[in-house]
Each structure stands twice: as C-alpha cells, then as structure tokens.
N, C-alpha and C. Protein backbone atom coordinates (compact mmCIF):
# COMPACT_ATOMS: atom_id res chain seq x y z
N UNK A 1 40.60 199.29 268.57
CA UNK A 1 39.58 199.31 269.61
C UNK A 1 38.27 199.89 269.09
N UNK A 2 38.53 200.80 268.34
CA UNK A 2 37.18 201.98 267.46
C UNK A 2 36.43 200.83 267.00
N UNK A 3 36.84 199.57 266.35
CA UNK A 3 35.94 198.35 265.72
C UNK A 3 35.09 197.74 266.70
N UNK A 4 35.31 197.77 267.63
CA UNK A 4 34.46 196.89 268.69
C UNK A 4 33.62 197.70 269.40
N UNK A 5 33.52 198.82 269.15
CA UNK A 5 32.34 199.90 269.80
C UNK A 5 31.16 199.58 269.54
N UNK A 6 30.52 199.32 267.79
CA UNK A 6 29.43 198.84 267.87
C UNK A 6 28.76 197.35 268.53
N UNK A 7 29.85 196.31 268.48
CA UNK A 7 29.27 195.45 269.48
C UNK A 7 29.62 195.70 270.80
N UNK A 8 30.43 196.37 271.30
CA UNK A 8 30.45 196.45 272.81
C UNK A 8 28.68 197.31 273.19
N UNK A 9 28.31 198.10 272.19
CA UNK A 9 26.68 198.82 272.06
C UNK A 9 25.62 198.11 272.05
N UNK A 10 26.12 197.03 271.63
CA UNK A 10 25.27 196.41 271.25
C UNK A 10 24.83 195.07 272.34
N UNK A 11 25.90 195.09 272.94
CA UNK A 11 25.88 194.54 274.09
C UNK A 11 25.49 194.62 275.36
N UNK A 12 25.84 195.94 275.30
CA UNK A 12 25.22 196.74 276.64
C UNK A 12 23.55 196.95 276.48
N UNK A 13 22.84 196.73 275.21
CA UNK A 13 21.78 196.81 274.50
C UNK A 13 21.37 195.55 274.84
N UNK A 14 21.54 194.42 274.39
CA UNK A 14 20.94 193.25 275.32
C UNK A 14 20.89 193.05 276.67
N UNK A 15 22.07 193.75 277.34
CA UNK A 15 21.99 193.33 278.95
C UNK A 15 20.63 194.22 279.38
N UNK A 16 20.51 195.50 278.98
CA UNK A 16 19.25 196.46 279.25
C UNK A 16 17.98 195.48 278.66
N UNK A 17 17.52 195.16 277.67
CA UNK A 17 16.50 194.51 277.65
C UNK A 17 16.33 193.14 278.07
N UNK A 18 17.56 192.38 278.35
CA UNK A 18 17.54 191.59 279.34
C UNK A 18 17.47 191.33 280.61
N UNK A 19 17.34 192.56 281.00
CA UNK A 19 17.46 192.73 282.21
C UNK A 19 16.23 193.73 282.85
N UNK A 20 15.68 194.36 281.94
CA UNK A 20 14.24 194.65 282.21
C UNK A 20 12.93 194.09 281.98
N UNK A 21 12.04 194.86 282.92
CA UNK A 21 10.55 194.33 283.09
C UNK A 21 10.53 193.29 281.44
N UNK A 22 9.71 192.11 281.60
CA UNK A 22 9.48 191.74 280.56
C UNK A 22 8.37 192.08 280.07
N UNK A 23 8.85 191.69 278.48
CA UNK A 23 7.82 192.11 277.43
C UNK A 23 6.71 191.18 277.00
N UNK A 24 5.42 191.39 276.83
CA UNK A 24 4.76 190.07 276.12
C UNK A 24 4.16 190.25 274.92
N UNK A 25 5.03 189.72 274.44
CA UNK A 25 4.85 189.65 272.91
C UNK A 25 3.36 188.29 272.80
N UNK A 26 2.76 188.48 271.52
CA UNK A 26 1.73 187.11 271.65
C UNK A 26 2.74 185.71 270.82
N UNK A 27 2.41 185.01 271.09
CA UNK A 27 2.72 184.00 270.44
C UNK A 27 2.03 183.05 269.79
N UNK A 28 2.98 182.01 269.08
CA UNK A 28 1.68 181.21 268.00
C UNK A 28 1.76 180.00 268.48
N UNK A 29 0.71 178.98 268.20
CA UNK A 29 0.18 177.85 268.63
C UNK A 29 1.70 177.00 269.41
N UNK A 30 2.71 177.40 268.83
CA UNK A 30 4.00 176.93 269.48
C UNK A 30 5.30 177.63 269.74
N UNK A 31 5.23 177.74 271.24
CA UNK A 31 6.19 178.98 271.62
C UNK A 31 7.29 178.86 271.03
N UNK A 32 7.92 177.96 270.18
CA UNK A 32 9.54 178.20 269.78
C UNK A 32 9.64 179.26 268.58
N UNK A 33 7.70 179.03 267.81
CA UNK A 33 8.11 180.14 267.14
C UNK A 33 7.32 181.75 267.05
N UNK A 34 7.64 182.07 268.36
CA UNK A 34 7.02 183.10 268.74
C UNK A 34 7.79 184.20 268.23
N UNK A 35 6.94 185.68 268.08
CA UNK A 35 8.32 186.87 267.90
C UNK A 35 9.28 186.77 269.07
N UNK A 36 8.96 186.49 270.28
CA UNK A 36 10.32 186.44 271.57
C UNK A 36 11.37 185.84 270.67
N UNK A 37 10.75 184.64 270.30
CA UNK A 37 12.37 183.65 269.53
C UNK A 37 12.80 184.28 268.81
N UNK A 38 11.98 184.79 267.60
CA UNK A 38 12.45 185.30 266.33
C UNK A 38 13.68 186.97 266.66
N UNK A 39 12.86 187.35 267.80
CA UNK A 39 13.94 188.31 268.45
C UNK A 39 15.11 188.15 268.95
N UNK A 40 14.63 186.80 269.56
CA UNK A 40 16.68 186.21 270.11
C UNK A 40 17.57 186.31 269.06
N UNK A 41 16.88 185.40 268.13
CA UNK A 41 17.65 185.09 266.79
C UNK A 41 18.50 186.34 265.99
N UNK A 42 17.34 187.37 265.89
CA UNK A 42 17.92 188.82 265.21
C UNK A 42 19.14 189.38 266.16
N UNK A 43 18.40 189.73 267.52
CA UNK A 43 19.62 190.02 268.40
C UNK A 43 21.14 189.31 268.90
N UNK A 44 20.41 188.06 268.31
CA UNK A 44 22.18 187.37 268.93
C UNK A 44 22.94 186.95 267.23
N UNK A 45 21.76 187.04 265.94
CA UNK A 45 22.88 187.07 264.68
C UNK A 45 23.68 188.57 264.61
N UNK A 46 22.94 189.17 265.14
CA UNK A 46 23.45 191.11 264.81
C UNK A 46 24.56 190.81 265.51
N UNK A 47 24.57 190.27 266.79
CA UNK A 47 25.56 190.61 267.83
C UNK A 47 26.65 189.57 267.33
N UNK A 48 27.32 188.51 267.10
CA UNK A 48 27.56 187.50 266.15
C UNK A 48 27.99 188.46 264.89
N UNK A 49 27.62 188.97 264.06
CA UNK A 49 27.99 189.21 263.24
C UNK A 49 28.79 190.79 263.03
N UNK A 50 28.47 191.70 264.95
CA UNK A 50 29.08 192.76 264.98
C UNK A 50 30.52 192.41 265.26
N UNK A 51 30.49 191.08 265.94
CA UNK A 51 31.49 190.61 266.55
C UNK A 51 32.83 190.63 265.09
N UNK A 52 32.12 189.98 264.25
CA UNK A 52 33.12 189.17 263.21
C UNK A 52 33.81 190.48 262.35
N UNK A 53 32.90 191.66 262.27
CA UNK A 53 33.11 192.66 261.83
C UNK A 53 34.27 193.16 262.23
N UNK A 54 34.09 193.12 263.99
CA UNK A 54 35.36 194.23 264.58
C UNK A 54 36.49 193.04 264.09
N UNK A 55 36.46 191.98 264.45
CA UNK A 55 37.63 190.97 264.22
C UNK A 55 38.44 191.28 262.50
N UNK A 56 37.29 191.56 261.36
CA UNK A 56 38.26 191.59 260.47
C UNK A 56 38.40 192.95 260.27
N UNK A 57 38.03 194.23 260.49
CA UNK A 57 38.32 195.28 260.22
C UNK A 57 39.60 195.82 261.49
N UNK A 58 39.73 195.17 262.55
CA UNK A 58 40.69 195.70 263.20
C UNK A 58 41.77 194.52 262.82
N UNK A 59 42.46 193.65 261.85
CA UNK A 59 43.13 192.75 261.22
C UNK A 59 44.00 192.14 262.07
N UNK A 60 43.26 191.99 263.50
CA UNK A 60 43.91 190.68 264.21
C UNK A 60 43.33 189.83 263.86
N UNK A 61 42.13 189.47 263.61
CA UNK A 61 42.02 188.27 262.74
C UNK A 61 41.17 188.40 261.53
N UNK A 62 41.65 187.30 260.97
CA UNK A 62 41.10 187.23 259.21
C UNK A 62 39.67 186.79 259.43
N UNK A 63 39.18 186.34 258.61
CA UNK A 63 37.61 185.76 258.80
C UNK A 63 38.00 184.17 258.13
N UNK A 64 38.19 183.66 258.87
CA UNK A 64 38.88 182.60 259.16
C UNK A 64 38.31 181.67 260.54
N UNK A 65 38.41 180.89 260.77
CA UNK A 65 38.05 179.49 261.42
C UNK A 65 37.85 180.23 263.34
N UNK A 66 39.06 180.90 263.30
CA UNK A 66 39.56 181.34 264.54
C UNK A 66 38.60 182.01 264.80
N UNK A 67 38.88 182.77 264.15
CA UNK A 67 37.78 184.22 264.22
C UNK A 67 35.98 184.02 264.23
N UNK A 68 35.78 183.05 263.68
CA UNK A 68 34.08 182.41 263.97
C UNK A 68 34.24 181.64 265.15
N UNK A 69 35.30 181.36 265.52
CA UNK A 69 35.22 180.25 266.71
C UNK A 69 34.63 181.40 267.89
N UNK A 70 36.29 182.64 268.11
CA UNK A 70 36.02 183.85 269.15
C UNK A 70 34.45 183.92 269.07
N UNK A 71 33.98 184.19 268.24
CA UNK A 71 32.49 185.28 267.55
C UNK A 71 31.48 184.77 268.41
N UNK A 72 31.22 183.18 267.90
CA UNK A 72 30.36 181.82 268.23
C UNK A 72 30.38 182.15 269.71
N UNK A 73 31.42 181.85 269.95
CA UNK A 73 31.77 181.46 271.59
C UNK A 73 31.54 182.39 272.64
N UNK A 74 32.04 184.28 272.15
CA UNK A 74 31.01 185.18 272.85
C UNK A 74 29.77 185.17 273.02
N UNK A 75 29.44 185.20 271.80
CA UNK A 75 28.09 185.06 271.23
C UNK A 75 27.05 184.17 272.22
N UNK A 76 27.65 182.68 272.24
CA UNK A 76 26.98 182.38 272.67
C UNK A 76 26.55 181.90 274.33
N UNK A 77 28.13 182.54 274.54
CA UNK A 77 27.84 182.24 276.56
C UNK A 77 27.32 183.38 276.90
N UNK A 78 27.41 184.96 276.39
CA UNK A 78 26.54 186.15 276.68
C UNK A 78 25.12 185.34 276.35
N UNK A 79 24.95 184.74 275.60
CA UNK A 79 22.97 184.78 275.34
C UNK A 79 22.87 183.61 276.78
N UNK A 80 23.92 182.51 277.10
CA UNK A 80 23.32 182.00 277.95
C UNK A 80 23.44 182.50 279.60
N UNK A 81 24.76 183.16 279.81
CA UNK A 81 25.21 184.22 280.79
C UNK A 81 23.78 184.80 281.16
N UNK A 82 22.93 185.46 279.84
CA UNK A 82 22.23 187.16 280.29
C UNK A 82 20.73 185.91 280.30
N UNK A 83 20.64 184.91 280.40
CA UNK A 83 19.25 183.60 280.91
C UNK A 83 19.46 183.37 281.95
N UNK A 84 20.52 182.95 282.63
CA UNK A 84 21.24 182.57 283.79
C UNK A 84 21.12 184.25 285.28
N UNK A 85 21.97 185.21 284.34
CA UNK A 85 21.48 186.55 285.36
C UNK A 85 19.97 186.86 285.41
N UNK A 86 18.69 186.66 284.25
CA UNK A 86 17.55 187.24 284.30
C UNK A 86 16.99 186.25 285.33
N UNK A 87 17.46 185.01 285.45
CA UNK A 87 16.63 184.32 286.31
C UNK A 87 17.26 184.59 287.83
N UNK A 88 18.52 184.58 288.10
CA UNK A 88 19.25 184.83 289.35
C UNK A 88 18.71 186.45 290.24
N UNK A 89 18.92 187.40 289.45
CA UNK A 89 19.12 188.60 289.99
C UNK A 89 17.79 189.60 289.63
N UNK A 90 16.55 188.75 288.41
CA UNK A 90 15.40 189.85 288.54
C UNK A 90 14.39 188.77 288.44
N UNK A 91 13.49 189.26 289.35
CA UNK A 91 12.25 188.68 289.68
C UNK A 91 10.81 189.03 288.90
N UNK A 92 10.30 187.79 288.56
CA UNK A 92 9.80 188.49 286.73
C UNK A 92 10.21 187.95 285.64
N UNK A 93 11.63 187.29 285.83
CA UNK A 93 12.38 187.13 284.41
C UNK A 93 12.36 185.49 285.07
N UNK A 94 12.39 185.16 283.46
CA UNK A 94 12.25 183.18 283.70
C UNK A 94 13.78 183.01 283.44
N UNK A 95 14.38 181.89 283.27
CA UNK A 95 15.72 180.98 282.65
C UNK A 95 14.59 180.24 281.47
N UNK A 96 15.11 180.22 280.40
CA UNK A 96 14.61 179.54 279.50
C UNK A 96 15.24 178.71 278.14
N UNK A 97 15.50 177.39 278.21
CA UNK A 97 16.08 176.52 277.32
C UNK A 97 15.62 177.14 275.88
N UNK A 98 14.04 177.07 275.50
CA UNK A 98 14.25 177.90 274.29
C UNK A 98 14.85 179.36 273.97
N UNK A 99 14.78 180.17 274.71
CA UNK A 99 15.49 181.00 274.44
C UNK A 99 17.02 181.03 274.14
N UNK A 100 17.40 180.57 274.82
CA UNK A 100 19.09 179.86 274.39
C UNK A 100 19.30 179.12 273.51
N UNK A 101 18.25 178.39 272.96
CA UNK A 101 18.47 177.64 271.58
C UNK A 101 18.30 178.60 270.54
N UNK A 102 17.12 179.45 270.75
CA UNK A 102 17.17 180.89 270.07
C UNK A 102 18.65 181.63 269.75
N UNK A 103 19.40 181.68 270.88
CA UNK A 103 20.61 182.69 270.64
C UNK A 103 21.48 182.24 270.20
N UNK A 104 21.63 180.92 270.28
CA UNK A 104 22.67 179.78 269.79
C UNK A 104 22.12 179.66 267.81
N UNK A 105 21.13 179.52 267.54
CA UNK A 105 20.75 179.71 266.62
C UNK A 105 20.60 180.91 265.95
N UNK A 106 20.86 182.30 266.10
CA UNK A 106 20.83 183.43 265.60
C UNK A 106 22.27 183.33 265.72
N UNK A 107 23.01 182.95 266.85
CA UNK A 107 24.30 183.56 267.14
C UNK A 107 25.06 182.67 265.45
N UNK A 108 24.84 181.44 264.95
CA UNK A 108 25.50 180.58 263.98
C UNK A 108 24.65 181.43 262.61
N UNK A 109 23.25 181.68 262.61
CA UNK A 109 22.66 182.37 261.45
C UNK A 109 23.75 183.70 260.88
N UNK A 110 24.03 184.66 262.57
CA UNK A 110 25.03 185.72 261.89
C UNK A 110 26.08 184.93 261.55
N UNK A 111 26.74 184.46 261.80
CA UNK A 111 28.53 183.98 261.17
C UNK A 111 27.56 183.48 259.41
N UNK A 112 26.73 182.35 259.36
CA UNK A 112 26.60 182.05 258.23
C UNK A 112 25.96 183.78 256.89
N UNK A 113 25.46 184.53 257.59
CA UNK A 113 25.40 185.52 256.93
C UNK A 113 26.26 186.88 256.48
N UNK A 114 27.04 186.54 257.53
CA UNK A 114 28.28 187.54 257.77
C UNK A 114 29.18 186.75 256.40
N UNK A 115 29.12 185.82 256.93
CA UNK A 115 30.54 184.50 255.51
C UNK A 115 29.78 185.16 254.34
N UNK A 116 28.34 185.33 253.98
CA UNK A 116 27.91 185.09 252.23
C UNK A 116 27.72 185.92 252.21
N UNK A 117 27.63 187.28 252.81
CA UNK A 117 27.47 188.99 252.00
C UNK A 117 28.80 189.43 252.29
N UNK A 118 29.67 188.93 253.09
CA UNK A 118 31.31 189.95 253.32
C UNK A 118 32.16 189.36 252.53
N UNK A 119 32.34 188.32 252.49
CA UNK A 119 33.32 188.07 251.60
C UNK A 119 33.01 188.25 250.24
C-alpha cells in the first residue's frame, strides 16, 4: 500500500488544481500549444508514471502489458473524469477536448518514459 502514496498525492494534487479558480497562463498563436497543455502533459505523464512505479515496486504487477494497460486507463479517465467535474460542479472552469488530448498524451508520454529509464 506504502507504493501508492505518492500517486494517491499526487492525485489529490490534480483534483485541487483542478478544481480551483483558474489560472491564465498566456498562450501562443495556437492554444494546443500553450503552457496549460504543456502542463496537462507533465501532470498526467508524472501521474502515469507514479502509477507504474507503485505497480512494480509493490510486485503485483511486473511492468508488463497489464500493468501499462491499469496505468493508461487510470490515467486517463481521472484526466477526463477531473474535465467533466470542472465543468459540472465549478463555475469558471470550461470542459475542454484539448485538454484531454493533453492528458491522454502525457498520460502515454509517462508509460513511454517510465519503459526507457526503468528498465
């Protein structure tokens, strides 16, 4: 259970800035590649890759097929889950397709970075 503390932290860490006042970052001539995106990306590879961590250090699973599938698949219904609550429950906060392509894309960047420095 001690393995999954830092992403369960890390989690509770996105729902808080997902769930507060928003931030405005500036952006460049095209919002997909704004720092907002580039932030999804960091926050949902970290989270993605805290995931894969607890999976092989607590040795229910190997780093193996399974185990990126679990990772992916948290990974990536929390990034679309916490788009879905910012737009439902706070006023202020948009739903946004790029942003979810953002987390979906950080969330696959961590597994591919997690695979080529851990093993």
């Amino acid at each position: 259970m001690k393995y999954y503390i830092p992403a369960i932290l890390w989690s509770l860490l996105i729902l808080f800035l997902s769930t507060t006042g928003g931030i405005n970052l500036p952006s460049t001539w095209w919002d997909f590649i704004s720092l907002d995106k580039v932030g999804h990306l960091v926050v949902y590879g970290l989270f993605s890759m805290l995931l894969l961590w607890a999976f092989t250090q607590n040795r229910q699973l190997t780093l193996e097929k399974k185990a990126a599938i679990i990772a992916l698949g948290i990974s990536i219904i929390y990034g679309i889950g916490m788009e879905v609550i910012q737009y439902t429950f706070f006023p202020g906060r948009f739903f946004e397709i790029p942003d979810i392509i953002a987390n979906i894309i950080g969330s696959f960047l961590g597994l591919y970075l997690f695979k080529r420095f851990y093993s």
